[in-house]
N, C-alpha and C. Protein backbone atom coordinates (compact mmCIF):
# COMPACT_ATOMS: atom_id res chain seq x y z
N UNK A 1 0.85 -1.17 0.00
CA UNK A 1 0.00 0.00 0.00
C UNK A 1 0.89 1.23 0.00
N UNK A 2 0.61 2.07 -0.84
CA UNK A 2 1.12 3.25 -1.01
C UNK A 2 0.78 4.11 -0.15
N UNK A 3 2.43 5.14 0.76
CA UNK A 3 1.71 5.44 1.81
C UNK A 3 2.42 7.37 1.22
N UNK A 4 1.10 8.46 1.73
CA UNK A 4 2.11 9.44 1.12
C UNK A 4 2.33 10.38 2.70
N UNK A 5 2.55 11.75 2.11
CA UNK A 5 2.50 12.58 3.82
C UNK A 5 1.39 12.45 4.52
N UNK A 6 1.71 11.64 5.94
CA UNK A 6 0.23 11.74 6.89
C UNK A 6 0.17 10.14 6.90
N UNK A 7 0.87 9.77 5.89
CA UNK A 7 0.58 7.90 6.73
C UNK A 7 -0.84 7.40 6.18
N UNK A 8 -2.03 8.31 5.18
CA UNK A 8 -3.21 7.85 4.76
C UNK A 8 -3.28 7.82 3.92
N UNK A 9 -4.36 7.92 3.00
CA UNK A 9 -5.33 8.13 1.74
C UNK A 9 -6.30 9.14 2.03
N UNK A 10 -6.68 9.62 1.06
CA UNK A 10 -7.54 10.24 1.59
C UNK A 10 -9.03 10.34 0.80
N UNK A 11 -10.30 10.79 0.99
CA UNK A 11 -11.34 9.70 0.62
C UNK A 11 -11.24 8.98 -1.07
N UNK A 12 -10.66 9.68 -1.67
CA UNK A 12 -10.75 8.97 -2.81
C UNK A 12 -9.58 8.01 -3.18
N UNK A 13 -9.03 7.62 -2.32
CA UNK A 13 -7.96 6.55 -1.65
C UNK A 13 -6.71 6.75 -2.32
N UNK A 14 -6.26 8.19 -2.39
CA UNK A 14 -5.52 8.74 -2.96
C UNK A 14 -4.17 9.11 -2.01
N UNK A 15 -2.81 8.57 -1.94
CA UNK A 15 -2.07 8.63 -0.77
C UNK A 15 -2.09 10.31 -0.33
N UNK A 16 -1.78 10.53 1.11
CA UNK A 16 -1.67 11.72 1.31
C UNK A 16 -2.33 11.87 2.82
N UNK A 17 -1.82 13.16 2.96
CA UNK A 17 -2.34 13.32 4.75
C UNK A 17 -3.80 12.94 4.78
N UNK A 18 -4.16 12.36 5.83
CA UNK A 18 -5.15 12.07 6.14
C UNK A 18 -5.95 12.90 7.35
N UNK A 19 -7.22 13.37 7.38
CA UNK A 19 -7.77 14.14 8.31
C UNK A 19 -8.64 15.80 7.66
N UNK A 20 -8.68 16.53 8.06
CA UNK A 20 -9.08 17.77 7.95
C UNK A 20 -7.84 19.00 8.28
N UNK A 21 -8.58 20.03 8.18
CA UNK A 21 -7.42 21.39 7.98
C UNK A 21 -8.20 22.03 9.30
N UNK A 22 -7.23 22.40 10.09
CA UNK A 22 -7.85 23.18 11.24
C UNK A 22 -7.82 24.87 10.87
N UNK A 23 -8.02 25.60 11.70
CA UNK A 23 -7.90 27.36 11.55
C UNK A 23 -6.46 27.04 10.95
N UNK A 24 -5.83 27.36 11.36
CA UNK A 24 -4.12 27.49 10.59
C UNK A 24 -3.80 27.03 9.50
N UNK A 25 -5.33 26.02 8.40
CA UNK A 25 -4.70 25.65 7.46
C UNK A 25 -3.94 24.28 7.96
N UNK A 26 -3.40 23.79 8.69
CA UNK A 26 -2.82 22.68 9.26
C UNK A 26 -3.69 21.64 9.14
N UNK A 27 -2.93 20.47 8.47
CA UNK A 27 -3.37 19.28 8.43
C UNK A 27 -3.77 18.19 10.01
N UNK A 28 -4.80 18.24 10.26
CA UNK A 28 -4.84 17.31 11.45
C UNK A 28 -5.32 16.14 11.42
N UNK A 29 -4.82 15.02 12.13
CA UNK A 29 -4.96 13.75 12.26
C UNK A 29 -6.52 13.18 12.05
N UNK A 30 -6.83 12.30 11.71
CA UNK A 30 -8.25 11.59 11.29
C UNK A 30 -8.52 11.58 12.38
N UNK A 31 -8.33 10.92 13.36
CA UNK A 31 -9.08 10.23 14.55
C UNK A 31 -9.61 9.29 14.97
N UNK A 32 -9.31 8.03 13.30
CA UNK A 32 -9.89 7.42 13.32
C UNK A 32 -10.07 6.26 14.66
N UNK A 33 -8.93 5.96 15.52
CA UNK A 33 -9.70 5.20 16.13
C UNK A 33 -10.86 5.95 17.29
N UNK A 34 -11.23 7.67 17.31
CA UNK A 34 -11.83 8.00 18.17
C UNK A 34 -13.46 8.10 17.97
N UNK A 35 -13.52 8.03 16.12
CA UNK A 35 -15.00 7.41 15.00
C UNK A 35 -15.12 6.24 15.10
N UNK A 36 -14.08 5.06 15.44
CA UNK A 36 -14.75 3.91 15.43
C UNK A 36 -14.98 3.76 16.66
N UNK A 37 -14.40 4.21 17.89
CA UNK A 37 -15.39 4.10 19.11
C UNK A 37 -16.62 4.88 19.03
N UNK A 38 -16.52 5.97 18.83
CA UNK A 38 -17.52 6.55 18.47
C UNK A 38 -19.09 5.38 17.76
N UNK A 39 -18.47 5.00 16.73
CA UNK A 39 -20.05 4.51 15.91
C UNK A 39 -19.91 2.65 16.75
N UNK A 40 -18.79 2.58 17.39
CA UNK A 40 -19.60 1.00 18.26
C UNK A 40 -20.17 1.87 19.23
N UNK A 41 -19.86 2.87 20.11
CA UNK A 41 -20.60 3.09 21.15
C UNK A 41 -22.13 3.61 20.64
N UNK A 42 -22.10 3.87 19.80
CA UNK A 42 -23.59 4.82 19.09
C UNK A 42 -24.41 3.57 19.20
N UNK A 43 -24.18 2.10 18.64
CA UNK A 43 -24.94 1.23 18.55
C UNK A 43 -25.21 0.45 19.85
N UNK A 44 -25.11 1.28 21.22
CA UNK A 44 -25.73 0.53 22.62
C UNK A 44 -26.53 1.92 22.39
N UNK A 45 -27.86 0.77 23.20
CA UNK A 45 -29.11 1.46 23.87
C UNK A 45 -28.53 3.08 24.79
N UNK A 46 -27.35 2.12 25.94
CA UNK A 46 -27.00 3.39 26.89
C UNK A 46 -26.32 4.42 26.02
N UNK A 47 -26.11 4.17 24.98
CA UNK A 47 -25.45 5.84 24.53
C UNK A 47 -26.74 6.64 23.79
N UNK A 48 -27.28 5.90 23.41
CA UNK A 48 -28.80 6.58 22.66
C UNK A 48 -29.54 6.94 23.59
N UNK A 49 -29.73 6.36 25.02
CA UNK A 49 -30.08 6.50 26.06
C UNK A 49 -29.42 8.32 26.36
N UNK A 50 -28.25 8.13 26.71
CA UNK A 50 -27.67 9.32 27.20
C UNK A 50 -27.78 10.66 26.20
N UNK A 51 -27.66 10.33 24.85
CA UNK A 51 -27.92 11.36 23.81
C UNK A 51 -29.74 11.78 23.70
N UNK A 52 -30.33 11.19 23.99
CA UNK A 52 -31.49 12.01 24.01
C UNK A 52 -31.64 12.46 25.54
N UNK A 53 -31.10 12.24 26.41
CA UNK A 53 -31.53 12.64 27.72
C UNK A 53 -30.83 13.96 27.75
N UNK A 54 -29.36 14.30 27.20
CA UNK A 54 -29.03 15.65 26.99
C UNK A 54 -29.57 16.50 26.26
N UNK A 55 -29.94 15.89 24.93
CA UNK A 55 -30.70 16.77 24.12
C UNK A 55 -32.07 17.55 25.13
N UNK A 56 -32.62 16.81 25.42
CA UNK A 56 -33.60 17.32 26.44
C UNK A 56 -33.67 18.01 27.44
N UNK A 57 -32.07 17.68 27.85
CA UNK A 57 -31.91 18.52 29.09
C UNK A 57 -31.40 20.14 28.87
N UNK A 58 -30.76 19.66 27.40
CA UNK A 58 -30.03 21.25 27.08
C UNK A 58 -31.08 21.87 26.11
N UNK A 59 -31.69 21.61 25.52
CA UNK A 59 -32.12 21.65 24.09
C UNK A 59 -33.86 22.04 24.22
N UNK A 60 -34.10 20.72 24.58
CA UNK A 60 -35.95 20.27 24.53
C UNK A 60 -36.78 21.26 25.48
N UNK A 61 -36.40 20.47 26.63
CA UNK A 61 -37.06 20.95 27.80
C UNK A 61 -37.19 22.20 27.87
N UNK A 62 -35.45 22.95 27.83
CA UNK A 62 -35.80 24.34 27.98
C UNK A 62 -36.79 24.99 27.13
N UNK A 63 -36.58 24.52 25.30
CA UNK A 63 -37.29 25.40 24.71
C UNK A 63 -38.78 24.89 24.76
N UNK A 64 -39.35 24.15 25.14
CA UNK A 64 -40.82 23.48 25.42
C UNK A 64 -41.29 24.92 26.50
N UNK A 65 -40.74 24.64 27.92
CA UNK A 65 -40.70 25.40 28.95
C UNK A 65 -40.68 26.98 28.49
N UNK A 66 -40.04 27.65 28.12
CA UNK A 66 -40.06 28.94 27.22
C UNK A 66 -41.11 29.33 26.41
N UNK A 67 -41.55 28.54 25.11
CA UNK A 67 -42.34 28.54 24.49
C UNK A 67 -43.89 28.33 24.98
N UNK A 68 -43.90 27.55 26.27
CA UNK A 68 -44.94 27.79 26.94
C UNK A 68 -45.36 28.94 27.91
N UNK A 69 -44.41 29.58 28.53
CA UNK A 69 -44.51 30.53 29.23
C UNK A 69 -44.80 31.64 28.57
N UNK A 70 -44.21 32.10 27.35
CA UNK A 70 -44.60 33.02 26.26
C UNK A 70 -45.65 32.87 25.86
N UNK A 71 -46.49 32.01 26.40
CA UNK A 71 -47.87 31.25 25.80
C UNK A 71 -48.21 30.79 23.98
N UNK A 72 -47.37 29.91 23.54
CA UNK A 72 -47.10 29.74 22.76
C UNK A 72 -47.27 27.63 22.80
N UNK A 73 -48.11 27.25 21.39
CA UNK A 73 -48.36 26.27 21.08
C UNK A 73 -47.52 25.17 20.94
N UNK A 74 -47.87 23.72 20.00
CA UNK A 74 -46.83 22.73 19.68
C UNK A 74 -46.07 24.15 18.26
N UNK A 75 -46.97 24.86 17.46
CA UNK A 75 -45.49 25.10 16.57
C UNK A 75 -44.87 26.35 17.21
N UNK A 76 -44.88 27.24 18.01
CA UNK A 76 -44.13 27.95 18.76
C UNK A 76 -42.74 26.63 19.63
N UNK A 77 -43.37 26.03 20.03
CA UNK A 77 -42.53 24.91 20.78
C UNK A 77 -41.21 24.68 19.69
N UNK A 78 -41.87 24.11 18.55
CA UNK A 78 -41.13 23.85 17.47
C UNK A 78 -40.00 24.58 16.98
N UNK A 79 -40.52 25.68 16.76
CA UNK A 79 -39.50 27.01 16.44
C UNK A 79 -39.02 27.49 17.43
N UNK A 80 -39.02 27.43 19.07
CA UNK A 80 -38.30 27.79 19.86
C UNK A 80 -36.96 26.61 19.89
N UNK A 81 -38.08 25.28 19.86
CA UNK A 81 -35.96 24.34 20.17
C UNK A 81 -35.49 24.20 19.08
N UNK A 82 -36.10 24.33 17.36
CA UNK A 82 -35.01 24.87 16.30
C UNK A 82 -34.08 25.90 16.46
N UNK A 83 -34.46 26.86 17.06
CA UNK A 83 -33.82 28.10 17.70
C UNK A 83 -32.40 27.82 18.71
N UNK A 84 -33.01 27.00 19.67
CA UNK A 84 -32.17 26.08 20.50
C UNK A 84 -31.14 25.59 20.22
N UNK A 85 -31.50 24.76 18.72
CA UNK A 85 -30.65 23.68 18.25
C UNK A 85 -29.40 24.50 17.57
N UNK A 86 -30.10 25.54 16.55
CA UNK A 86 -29.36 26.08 15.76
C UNK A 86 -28.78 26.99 16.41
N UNK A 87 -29.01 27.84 17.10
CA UNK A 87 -28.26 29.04 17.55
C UNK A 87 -27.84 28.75 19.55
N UNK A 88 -27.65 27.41 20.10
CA UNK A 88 -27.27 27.64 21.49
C UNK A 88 -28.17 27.87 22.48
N UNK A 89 -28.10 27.14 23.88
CA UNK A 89 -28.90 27.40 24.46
C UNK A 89 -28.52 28.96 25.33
N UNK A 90 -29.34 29.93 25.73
CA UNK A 90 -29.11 31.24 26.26
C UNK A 90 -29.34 32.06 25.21
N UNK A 91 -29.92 31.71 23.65
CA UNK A 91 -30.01 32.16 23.22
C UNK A 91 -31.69 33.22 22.77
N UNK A 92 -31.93 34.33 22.75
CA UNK A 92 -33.39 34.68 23.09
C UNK A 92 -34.00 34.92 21.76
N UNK A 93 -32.93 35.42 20.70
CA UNK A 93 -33.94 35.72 19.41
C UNK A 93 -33.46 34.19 18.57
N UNK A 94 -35.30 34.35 17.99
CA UNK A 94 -35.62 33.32 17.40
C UNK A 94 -35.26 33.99 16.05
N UNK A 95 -34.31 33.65 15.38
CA UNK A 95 -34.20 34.78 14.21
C UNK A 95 -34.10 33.20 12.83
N UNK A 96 -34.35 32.34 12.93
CA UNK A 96 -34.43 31.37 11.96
C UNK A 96 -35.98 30.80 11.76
N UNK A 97 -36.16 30.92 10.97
CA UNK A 97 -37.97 30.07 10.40
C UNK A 97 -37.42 29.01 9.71
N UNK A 98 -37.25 28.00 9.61
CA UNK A 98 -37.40 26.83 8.21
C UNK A 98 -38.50 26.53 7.75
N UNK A 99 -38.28 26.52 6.26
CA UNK A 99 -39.58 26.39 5.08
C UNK A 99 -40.33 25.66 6.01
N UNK A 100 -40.08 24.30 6.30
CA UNK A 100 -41.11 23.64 6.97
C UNK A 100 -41.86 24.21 7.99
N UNK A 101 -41.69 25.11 8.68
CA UNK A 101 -42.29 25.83 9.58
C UNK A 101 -43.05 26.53 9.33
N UNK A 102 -42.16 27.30 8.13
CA UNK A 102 -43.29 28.30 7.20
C UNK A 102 -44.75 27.66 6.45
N UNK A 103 -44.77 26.25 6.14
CA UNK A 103 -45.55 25.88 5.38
C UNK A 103 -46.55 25.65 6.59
N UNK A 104 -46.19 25.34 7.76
CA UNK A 104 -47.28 24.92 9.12
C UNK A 104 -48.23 26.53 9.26
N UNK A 105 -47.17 27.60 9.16
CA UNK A 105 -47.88 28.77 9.10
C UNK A 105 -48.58 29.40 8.14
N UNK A 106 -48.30 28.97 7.47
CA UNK A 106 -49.39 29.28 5.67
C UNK A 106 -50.60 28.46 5.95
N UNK A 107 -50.38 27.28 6.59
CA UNK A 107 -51.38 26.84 6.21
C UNK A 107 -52.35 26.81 7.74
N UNK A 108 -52.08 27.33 8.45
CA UNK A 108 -52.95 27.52 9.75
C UNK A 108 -52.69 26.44 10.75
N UNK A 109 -52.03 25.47 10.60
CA UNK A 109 -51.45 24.42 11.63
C UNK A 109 -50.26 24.44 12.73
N UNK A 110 -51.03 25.39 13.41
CA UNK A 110 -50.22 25.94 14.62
C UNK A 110 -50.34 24.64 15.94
N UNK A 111 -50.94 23.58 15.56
CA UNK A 111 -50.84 22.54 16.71
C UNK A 111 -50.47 21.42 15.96
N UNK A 112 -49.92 21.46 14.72
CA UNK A 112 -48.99 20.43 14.31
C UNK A 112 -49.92 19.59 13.82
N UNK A 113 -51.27 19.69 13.76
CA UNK A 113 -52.21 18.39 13.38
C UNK A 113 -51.46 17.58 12.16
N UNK A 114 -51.96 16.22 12.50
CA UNK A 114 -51.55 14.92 11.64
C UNK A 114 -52.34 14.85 10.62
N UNK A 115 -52.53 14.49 9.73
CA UNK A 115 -50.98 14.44 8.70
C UNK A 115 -50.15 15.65 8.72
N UNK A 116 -48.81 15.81 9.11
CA UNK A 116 -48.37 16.78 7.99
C UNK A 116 -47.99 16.81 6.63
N UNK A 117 -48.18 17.97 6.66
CA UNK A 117 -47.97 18.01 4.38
C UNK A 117 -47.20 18.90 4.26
């Protein structure tokens, strides 16, 4: 196996450093063995377990809790923990809509009713 600078290939299995470019432009290491723990640990219950219990704790809850106090529905809810997700929790302006959100508001489905379309 052909090995070039960096000891890899890189995705198109082409020799050469392997990894990403940090701020400096600098080549940094793959990581790979820290992705393959990564995706065995992803496949136990307890890590799927622990990843939605943070999401909720940082993410969900707060913006549920918020969005209700503002007196605000399931799609206020919605667009508060998109808000959450995308811009950090502590964060107060909701300054992102996604189309999908927009289409709940065009069309008067401010409690999310089933089907969505």
């Amino acid at each position: 196996m052909a090995r070039g600078r960096g000891g890899g290939r890189d995705r198109a299995g082409r020799p050469g450093a392997q990894g990403h470019r940090d701020a400096a432009g600098e080549t940094a290491p793959a990581r790979t063995p820290f992705r393959a723990a990564w995706r065995k640990a992803a496949r136990t219950a307890a890590f799927r377990r622990a990843q939605r219990h943070e999401r909720d704790r940082v993410c969900f809850d707060p913006a549920v809790a918020r969005a209700r106090k503002d007196g605000l529905g399931t799609l206020g809810q919605f667009v508060y923990y998109d808000a959450m997700v995308m811009h950090g929790p502590g964060t107060d302006a909701v300054s992102r809509v996604e189309t999908a959100q927009r289409v709940f508001l065009k069309a008067g489905n401010f409690d999310l009713d089933i089907p969505l379309k």
